[in-house]
Protein backbone atom coordinates (compact mmCIF):
# COMPACT_ATOMS: atom_id res chain seq x y z
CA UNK A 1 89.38 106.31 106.94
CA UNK A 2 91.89 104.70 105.17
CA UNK A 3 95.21 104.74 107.04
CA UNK A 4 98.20 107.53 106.82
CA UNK A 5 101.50 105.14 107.64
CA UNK A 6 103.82 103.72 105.67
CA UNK A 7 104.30 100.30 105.34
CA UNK A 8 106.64 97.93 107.03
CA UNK A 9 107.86 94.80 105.99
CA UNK A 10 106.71 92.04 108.23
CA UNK A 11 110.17 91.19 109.08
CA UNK A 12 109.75 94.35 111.09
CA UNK A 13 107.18 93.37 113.46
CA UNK A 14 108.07 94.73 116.71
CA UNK A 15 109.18 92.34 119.76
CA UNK A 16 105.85 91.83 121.89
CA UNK A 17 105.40 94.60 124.31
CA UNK A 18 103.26 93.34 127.32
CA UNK A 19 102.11 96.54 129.10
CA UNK A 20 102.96 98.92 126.73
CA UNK A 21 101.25 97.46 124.15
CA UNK A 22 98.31 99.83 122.12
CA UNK A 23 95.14 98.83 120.67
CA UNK A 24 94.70 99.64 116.70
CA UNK A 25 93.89 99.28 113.39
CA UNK A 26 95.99 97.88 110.98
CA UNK A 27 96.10 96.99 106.78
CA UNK A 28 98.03 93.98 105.52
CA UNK A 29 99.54 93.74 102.04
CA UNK A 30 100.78 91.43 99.15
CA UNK A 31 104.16 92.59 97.30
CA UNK A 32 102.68 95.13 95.45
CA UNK A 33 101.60 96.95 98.53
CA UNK A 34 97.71 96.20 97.65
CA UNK A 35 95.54 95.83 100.83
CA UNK A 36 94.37 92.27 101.40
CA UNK A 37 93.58 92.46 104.46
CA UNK A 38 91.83 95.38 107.31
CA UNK A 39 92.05 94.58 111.04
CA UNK A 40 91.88 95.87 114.43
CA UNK A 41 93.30 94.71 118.07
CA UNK A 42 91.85 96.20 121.06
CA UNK A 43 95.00 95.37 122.37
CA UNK A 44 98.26 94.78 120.66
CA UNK A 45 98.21 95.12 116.65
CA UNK A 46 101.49 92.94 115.92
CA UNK A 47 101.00 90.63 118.37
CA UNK A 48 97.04 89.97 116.40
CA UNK A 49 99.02 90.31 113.21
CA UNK A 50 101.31 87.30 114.28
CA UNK A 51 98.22 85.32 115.60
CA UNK A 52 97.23 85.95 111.46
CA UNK A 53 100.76 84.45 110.44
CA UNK A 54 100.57 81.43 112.44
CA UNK A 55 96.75 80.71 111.57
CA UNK A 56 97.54 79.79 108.10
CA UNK A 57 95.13 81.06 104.98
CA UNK A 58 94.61 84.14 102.94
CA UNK A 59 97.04 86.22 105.42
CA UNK A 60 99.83 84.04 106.33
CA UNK A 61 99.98 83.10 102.20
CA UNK A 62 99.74 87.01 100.55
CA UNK A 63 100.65 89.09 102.80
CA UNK A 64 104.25 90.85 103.08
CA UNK A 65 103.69 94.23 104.33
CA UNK A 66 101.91 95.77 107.84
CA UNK A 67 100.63 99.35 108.67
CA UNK A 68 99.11 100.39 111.42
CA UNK A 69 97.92 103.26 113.94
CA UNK A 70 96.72 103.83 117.27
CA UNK A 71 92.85 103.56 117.94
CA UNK A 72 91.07 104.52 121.15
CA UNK A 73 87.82 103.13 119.46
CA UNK A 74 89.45 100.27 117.15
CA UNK A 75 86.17 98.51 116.20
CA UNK A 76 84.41 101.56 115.11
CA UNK A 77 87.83 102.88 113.16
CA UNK A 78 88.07 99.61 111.69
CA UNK A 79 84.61 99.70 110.30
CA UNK A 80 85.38 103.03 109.01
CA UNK A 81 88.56 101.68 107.05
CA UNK A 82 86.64 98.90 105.67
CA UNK A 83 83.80 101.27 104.30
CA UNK A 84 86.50 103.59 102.85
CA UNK A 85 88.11 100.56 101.28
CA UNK A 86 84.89 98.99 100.08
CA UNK A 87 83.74 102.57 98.43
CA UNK A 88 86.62 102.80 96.31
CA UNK A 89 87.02 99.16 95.11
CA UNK A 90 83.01 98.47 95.16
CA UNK A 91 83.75 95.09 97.64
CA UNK A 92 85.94 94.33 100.61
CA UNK A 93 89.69 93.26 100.63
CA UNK A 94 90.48 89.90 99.34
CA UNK A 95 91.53 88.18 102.63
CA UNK A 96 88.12 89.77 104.57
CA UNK A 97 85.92 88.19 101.96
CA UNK A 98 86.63 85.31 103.89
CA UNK A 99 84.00 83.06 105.03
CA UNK A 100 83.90 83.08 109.29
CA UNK A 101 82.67 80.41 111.25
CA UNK A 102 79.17 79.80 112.10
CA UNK A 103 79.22 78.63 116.17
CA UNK A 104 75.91 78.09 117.08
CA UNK A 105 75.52 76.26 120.78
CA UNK A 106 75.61 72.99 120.03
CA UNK A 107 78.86 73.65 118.03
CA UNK A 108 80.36 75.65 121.40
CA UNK A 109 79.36 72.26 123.34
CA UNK A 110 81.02 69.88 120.54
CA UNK A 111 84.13 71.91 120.75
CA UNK A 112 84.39 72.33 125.22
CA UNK A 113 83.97 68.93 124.89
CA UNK A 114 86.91 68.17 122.54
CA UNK A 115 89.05 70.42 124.21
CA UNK A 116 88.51 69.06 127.73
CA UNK A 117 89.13 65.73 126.60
């Protein structure tokens, strides 16, 4: 399902919208307008697009462009837009090839700990 907007410069994220906001999937992209990056919010997509920004990595580095459109089931859509994109360029978009986190219990412990200290 790949997705029918056009794109927006980032510059044009929209101010955060509290109740009105709309769950989604979304595609980020370098200059060129190549996707580097699928993703999906179940409940605002530029406020989860800014939380990408501020993180640091793949994202906040390449990306300069933001589509997006409403989902009622954002998780399955976004599966579907990842298939799509993986059919057509035999792998998954640059910045979703990364590596996630492994948090096994005693890693959840280590880091309640930290935090509550």
């Amino acid at each position: 399902m790949p997705l029918f907007a056009r794109w927006r410069p980032l510059s044009s994220l929209p101010p955060r919208r509290g109740r009105e906001a709309q769950p989604g999937v979304y595609e980020l992209a370098d200059a060129e307008k190549r996707t580097l990056y699928v993703g999906q919010s179940g409940r605002d997509v530029p406020n989860r697009i800014r939380q990408h920004l501020a993180a640091g990595g793949c994202v906040a580095e390449h990306a300069r462009y933001w589509r997006s459109t409403y989902s009622a089931t954002p998780k399955a859509d976004e599966a579907d837009a990842l298939a799509t994109y993986a059919a057509r360029h035999g792998g998954l978009p640059p910045c979703n090839r990364q590596t996630q986190v492994v948090r096994d219990g005693d890693r959840r412990l280590a880091e309640r700990l930290r935090s509550e200290e």
